[in-house]
PDB file of N, CA and C in Angstrom:
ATOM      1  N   UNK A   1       0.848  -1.177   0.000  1.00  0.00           N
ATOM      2  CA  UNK A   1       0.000   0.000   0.000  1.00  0.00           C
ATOM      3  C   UNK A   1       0.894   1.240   0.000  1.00  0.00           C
ATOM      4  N   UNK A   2       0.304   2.364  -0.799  1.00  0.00           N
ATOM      5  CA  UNK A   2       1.332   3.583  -1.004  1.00  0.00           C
ATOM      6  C   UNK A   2       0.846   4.443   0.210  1.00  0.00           C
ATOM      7  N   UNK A   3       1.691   5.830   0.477  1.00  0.00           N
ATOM      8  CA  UNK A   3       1.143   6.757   1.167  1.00  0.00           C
ATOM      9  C   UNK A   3      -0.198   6.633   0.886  1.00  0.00           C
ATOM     10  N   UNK A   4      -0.361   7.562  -0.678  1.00  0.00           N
ATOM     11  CA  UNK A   4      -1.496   7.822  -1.234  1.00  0.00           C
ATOM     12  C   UNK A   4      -2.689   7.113  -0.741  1.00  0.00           C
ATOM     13  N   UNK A   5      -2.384   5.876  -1.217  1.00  0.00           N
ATOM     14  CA  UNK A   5      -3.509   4.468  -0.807  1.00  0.00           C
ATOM     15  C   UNK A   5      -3.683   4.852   0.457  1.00  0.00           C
ATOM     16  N   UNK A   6      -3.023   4.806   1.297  1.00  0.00           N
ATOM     17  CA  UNK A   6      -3.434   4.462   2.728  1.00  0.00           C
ATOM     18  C   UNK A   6      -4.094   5.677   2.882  1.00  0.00           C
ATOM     19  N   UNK A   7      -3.948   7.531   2.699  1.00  0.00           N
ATOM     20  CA  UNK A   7      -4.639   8.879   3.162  1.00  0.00           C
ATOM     21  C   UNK A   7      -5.753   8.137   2.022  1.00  0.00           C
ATOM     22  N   UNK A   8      -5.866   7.860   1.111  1.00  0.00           N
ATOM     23  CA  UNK A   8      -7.613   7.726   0.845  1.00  0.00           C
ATOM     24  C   UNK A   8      -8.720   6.624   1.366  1.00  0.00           C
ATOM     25  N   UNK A   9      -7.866   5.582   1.746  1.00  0.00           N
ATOM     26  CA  UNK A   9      -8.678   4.394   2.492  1.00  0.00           C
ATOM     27  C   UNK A   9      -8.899   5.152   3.883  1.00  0.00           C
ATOM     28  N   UNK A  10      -7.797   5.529   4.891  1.00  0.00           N
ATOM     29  CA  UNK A  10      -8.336   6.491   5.938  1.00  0.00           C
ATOM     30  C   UNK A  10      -9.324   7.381   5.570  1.00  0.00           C
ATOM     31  N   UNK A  11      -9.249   8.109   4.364  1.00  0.00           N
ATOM     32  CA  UNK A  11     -10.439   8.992   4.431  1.00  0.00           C
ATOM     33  C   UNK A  11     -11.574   8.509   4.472  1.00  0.00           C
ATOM     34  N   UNK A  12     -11.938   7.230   3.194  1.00  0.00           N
ATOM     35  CA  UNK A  12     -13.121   6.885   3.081  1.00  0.00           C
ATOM     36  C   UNK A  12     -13.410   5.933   4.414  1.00  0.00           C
ATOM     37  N   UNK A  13     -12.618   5.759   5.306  1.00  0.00           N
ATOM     38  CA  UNK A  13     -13.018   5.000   7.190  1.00  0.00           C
ATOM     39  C   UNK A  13     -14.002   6.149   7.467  1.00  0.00           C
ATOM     40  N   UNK A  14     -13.128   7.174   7.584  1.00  0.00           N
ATOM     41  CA  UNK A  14     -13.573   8.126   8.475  1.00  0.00           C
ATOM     42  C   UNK A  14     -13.399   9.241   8.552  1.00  0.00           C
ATOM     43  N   UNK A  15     -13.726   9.552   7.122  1.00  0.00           N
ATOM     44  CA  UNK A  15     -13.856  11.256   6.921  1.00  0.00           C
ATOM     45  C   UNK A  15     -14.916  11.949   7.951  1.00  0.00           C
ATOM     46  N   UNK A  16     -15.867  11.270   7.912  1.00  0.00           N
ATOM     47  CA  UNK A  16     -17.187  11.799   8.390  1.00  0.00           C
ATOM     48  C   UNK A  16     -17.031  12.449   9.555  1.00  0.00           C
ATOM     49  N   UNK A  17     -16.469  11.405  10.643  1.00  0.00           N
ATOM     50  CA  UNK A  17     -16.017  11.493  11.486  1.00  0.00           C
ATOM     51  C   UNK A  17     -14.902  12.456  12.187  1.00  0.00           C
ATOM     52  N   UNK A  18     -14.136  12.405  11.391  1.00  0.00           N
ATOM     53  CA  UNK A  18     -12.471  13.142  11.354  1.00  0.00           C
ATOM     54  C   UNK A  18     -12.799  14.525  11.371  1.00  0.00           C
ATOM     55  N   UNK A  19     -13.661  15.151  10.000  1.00  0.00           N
ATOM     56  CA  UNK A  19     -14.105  16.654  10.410  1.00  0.00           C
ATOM     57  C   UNK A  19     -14.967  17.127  11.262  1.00  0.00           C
ATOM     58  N   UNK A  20     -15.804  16.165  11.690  1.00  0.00           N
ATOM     59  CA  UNK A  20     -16.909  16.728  12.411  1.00  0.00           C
ATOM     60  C   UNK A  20     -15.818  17.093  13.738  1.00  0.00           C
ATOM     61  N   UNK A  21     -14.503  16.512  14.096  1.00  0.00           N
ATOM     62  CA  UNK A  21     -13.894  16.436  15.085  1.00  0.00           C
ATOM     63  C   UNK A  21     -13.190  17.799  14.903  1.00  0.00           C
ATOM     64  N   UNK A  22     -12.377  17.710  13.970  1.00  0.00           N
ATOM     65  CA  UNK A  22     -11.747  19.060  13.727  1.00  0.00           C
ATOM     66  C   UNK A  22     -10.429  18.277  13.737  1.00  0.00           C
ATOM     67  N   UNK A  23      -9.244  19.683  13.533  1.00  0.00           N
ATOM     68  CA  UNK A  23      -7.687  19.667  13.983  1.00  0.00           C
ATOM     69  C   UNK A  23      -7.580  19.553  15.331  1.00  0.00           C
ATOM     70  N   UNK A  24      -8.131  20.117  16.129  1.00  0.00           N
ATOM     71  CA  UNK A  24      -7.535  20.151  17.361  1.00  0.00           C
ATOM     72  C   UNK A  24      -8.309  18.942  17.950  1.00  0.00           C
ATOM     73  N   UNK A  25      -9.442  18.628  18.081  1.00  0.00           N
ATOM     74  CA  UNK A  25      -9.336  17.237  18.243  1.00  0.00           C
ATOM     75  C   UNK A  25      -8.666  15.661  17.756  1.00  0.00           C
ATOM     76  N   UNK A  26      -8.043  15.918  16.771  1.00  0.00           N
ATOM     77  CA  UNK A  26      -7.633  14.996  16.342  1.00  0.00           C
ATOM     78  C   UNK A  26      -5.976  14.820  16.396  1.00  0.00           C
ATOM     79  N   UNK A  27      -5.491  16.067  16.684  1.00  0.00           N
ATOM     80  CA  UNK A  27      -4.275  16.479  16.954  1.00  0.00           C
ATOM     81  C   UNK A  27      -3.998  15.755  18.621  1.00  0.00           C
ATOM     82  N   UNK A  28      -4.885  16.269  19.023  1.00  0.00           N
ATOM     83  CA  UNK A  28      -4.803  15.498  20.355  1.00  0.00           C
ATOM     84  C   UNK A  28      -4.873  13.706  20.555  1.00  0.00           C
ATOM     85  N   UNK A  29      -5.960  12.918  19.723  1.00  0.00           N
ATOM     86  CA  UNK A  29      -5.424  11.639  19.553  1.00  0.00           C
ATOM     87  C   UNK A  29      -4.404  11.194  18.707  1.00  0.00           C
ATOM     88  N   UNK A  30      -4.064  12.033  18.090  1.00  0.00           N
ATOM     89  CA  UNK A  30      -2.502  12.043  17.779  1.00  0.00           C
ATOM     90  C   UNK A  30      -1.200  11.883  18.776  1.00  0.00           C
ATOM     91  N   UNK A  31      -1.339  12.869  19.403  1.00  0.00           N
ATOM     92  CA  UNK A  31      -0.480  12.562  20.782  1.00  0.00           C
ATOM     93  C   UNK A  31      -0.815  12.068  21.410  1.00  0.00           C
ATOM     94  N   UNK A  32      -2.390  11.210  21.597  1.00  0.00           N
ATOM     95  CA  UNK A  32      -2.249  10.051  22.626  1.00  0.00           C
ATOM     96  C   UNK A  32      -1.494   8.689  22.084  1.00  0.00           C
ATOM     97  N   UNK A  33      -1.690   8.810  21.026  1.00  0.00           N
ATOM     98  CA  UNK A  33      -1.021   7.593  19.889  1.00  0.00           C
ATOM     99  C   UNK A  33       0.515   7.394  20.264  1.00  0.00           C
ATOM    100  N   UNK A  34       1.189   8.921  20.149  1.00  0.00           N
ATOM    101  CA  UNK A  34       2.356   9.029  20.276  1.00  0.00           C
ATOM    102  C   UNK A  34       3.157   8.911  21.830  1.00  0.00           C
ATOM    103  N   UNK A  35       2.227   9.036  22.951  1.00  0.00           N
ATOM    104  CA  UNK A  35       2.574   8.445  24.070  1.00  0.00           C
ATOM    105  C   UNK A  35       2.998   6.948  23.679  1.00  0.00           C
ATOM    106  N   UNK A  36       1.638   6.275  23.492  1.00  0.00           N
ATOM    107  CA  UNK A  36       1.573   4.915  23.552  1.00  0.00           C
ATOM    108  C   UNK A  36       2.161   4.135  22.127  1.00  0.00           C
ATOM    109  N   UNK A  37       2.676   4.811  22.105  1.00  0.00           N
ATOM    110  CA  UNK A  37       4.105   4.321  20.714  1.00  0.00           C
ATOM    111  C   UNK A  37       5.033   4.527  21.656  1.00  0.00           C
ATOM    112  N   UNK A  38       5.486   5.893  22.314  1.00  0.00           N
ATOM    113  CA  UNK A  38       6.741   5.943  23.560  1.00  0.00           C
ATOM    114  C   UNK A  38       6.692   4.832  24.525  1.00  0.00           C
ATOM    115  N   UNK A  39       5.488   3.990  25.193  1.00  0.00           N
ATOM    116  CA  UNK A  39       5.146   3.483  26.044  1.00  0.00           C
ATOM    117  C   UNK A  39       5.922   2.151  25.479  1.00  0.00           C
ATOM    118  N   UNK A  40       5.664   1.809  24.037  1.00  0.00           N
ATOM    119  CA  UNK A  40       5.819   0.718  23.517  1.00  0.00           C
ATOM    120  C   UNK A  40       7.102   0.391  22.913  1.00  0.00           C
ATOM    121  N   UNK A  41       7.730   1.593  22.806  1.00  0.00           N
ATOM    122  CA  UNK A  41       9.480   1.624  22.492  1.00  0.00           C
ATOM    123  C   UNK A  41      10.018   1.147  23.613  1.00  0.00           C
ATOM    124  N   UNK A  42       9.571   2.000  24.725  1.00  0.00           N
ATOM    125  CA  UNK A  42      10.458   1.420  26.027  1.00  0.00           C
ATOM    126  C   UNK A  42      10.301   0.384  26.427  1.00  0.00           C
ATOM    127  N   UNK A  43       8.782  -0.382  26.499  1.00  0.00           N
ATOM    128  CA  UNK A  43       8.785  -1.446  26.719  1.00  0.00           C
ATOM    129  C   UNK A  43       8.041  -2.548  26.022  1.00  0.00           C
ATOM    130  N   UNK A  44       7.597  -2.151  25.290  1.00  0.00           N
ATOM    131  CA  UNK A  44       6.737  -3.212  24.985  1.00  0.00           C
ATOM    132  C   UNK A  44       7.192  -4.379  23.778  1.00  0.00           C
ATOM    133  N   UNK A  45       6.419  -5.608  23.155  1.00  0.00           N
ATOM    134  CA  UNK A  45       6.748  -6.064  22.566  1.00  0.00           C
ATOM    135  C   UNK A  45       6.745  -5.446  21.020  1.00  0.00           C
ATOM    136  N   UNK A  46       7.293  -6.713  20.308  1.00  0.00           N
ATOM    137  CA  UNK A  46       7.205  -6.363  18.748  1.00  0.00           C
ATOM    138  C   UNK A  46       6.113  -6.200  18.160  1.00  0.00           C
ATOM    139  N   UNK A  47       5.271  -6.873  18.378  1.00  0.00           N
ATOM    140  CA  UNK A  47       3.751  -6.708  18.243  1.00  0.00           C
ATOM    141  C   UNK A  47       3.126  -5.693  18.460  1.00  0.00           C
ATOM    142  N   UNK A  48       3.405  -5.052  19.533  1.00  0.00           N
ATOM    143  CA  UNK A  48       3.118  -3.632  20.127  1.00  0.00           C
ATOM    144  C   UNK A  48       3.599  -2.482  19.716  1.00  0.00           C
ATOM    145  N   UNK A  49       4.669  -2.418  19.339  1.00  0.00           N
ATOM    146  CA  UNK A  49       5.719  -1.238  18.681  1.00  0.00           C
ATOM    147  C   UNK A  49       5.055  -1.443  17.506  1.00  0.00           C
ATOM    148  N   UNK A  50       4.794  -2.441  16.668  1.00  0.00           N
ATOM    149  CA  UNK A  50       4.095  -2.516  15.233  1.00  0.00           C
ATOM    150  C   UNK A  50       2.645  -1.926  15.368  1.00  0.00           C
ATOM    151  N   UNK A  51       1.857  -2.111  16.459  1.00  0.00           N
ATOM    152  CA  UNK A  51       0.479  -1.512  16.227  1.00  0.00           C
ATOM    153  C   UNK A  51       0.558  -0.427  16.855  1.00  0.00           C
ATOM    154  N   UNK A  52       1.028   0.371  17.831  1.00  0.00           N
ATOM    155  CA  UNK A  52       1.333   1.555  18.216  1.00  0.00           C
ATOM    156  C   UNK A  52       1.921   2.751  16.906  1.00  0.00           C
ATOM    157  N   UNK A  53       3.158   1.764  15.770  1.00  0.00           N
ATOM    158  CA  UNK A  53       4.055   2.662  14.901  1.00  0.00           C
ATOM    159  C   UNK A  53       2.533   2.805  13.890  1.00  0.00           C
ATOM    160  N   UNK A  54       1.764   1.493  13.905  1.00  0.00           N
ATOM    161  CA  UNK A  54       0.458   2.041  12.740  1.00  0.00           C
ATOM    162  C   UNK A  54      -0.220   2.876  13.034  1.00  0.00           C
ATOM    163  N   UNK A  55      -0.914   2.457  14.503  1.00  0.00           N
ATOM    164  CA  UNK A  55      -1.690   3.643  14.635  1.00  0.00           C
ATOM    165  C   UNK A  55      -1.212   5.389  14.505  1.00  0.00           C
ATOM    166  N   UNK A  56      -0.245   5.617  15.209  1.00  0.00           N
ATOM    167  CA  UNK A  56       0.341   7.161  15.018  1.00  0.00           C
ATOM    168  C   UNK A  56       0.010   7.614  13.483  1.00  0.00           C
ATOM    169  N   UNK A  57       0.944   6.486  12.569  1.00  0.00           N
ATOM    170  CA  UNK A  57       1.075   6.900  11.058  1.00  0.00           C
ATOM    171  C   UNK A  57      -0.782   7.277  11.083  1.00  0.00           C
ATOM    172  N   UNK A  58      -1.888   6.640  11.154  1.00  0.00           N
ATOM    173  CA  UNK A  58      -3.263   6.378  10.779  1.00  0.00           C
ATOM    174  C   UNK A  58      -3.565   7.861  11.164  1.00  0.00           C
ATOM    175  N   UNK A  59      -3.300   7.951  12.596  1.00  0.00           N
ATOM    176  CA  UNK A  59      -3.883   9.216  12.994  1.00  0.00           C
ATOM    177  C   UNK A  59      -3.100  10.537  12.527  1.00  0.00           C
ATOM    178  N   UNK A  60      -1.954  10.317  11.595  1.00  0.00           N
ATOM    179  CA  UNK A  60      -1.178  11.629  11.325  1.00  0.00           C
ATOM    180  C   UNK A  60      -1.843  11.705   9.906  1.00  0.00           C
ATOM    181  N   UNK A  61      -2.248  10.644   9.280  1.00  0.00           N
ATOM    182  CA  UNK A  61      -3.089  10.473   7.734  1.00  0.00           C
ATOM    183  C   UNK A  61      -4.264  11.346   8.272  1.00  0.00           C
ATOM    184  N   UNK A  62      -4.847  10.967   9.182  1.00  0.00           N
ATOM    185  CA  UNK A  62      -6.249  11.701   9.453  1.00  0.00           C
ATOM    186  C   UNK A  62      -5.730  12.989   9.624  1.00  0.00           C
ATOM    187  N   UNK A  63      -5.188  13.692  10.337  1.00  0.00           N
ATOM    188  CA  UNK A  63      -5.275  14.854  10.284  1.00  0.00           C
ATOM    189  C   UNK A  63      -4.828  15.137   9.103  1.00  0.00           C
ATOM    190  N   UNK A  64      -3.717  14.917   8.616  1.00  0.00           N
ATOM    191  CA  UNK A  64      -3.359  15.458   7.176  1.00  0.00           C
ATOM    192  C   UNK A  64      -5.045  15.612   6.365  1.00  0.00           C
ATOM    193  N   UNK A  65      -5.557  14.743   6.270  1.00  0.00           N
ATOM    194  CA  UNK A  65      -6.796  14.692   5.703  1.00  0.00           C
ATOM    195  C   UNK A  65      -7.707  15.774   6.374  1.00  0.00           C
ATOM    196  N   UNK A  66      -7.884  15.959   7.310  1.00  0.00           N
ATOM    197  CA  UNK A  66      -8.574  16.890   8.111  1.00  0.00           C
ATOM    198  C   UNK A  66      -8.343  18.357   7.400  1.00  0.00           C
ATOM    199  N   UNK A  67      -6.518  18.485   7.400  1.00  0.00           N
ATOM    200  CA  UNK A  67      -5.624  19.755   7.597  1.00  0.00           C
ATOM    201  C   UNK A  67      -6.148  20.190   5.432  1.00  0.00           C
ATOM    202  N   UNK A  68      -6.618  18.970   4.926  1.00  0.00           N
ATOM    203  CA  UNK A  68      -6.213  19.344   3.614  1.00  0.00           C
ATOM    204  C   UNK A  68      -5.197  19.098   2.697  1.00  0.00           C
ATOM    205  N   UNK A  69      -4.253  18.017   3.635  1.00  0.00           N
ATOM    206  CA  UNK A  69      -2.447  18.008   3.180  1.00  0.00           C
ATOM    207  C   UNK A  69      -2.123  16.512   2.182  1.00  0.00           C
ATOM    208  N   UNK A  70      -2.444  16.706   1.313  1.00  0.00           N
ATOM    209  CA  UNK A  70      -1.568  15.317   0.290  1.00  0.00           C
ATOM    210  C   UNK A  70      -0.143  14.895   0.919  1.00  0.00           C
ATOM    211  N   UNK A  71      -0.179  14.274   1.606  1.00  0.00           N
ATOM    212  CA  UNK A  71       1.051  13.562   2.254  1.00  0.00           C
ATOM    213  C   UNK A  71       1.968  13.366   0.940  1.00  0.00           C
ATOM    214  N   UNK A  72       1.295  12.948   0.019  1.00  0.00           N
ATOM    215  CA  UNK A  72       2.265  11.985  -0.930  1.00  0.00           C
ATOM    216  C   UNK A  72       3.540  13.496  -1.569  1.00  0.00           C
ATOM    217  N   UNK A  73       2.326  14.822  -1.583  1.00  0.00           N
ATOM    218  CA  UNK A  73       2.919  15.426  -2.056  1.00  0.00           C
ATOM    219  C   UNK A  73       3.650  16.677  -1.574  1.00  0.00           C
ATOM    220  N   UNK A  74       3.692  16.554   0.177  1.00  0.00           N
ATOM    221  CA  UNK A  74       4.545  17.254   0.570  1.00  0.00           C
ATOM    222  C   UNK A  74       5.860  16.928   0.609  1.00  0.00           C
ATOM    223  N   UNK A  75       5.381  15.187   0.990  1.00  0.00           N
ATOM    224  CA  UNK A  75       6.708  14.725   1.029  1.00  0.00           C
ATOM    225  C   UNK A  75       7.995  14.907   0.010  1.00  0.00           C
ATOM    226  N   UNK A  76       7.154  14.223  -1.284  1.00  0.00           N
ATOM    227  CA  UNK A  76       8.032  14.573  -2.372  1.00  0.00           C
ATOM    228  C   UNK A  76       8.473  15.892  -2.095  1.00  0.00           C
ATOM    229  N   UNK A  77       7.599  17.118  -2.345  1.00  0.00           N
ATOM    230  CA  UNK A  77       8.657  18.145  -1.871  1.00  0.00           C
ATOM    231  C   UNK A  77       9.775  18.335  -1.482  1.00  0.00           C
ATOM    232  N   UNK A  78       9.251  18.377  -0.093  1.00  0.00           N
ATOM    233  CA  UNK A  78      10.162  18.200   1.221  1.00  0.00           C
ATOM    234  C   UNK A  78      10.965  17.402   1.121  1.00  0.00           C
ATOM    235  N   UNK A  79      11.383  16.302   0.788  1.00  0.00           N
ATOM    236  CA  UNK A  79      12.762  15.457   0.637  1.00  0.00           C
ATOM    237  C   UNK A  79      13.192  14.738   0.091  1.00  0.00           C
ATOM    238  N   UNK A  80      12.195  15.342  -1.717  1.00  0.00           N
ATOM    239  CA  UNK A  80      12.068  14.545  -2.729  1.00  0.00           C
ATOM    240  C   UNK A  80      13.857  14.575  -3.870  1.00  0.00           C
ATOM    241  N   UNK A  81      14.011  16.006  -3.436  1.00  0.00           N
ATOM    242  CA  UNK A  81      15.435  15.933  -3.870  1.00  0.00           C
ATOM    243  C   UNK A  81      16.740  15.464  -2.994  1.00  0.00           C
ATOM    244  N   UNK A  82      16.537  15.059  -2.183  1.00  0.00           N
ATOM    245  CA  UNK A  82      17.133  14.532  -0.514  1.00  0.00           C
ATOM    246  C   UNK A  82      17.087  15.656   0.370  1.00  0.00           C
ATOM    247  N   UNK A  83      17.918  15.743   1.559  1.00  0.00           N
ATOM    248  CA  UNK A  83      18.017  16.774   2.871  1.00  0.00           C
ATOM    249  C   UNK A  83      17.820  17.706   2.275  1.00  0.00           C
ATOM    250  N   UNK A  84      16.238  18.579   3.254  1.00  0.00           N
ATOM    251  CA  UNK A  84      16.571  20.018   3.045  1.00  0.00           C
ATOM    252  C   UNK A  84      17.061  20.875   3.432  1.00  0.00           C
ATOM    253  N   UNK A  85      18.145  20.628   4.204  1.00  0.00           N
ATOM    254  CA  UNK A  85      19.289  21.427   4.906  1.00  0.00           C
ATOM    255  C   UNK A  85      20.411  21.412   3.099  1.00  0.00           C
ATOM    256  N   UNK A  86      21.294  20.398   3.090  1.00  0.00           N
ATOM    257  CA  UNK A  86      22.094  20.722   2.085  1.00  0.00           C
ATOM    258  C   UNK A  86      21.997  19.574   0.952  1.00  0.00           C
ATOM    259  N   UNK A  87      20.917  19.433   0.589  1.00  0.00           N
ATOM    260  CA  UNK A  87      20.211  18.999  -0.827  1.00  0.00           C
ATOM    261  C   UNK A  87      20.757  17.382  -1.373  1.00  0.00           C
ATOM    262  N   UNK A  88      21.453  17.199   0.073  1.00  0.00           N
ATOM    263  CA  UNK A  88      22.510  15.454  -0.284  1.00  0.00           C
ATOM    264  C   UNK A  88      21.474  14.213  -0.325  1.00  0.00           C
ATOM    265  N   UNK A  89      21.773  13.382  -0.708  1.00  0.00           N
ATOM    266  CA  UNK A  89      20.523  12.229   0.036  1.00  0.00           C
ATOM    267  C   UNK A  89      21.359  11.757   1.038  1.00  0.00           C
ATOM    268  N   UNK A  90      22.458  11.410   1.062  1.00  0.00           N
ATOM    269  CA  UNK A  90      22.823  11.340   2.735  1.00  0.00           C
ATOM    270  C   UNK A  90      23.466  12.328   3.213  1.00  0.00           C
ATOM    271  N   UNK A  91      22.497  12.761   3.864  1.00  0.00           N
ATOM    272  CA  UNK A  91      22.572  14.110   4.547  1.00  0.00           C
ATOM    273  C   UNK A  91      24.047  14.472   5.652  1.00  0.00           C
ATOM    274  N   UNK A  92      24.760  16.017   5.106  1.00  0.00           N
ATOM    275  CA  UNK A  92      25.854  16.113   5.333  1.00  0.00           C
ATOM    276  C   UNK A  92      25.923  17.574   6.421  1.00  0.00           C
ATOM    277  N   UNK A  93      24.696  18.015   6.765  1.00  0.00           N
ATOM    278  CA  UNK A  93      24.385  19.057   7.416  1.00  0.00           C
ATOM    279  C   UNK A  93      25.326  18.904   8.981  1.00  0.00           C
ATOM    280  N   UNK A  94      25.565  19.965   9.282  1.00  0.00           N
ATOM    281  CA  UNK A  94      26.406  19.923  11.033  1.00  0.00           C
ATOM    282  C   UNK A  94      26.136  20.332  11.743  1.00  0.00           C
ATOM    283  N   UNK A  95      24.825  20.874  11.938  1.00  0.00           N
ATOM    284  CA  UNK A  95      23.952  21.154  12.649  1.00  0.00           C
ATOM    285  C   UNK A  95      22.832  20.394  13.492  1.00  0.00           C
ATOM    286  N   UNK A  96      22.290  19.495  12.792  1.00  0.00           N
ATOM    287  CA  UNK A  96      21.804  18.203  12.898  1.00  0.00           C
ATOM    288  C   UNK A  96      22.356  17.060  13.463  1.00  0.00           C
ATOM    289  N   UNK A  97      21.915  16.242  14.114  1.00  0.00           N
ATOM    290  CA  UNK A  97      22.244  14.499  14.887  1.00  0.00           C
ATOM    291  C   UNK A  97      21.202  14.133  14.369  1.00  0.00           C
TER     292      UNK A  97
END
């Protein structure tokens, strides 16, 4: 499944849903996601880190969807020519860790 694929199957779940909520509601189960992805790095199993790393991605699709944002095509943007610090694909910036 591509970005793409996955922001339009999320939409057609739960568009309905997603706006009636808004950004700021959904921003917020966003960061509950992202606790319980932290929860699951530190400890949890493989199983867990795998459905914790989906859910976050699911709920960052929804808002993107919410926000209006083609994931597929910011990304490309954003780091479609590699780093946008100094334009390398392996990034050579010294500012950055």
């Amino acid at each position: 499944m591509t970005l793409e694929e996955l922001q339009r199957m999320i939409d057609t779940m739960y568009s309905d849903k997603d706006r009636q909520r808004g950004s700021a509601g959904t921003f917020l189960w966003l960061m509950e996601e992202v606790g319980e992805l932290a929860a699951a790095v530190a400890e949890g199993s493989p199983e867990e880190k795998e459905g914790e790393f989906a859910d976050v991605l699911a709920w960052l699709v929804t808002l993107a969807n919410v926000e209006g944002v083609n994931l597929t095509e910011a990304v490309c943007r954003k780091y479609g020519g590699g780093c946008p610090g100094c334009g390398k694909l392996v990034c050579t910036c010294e500012c950055k860790v």
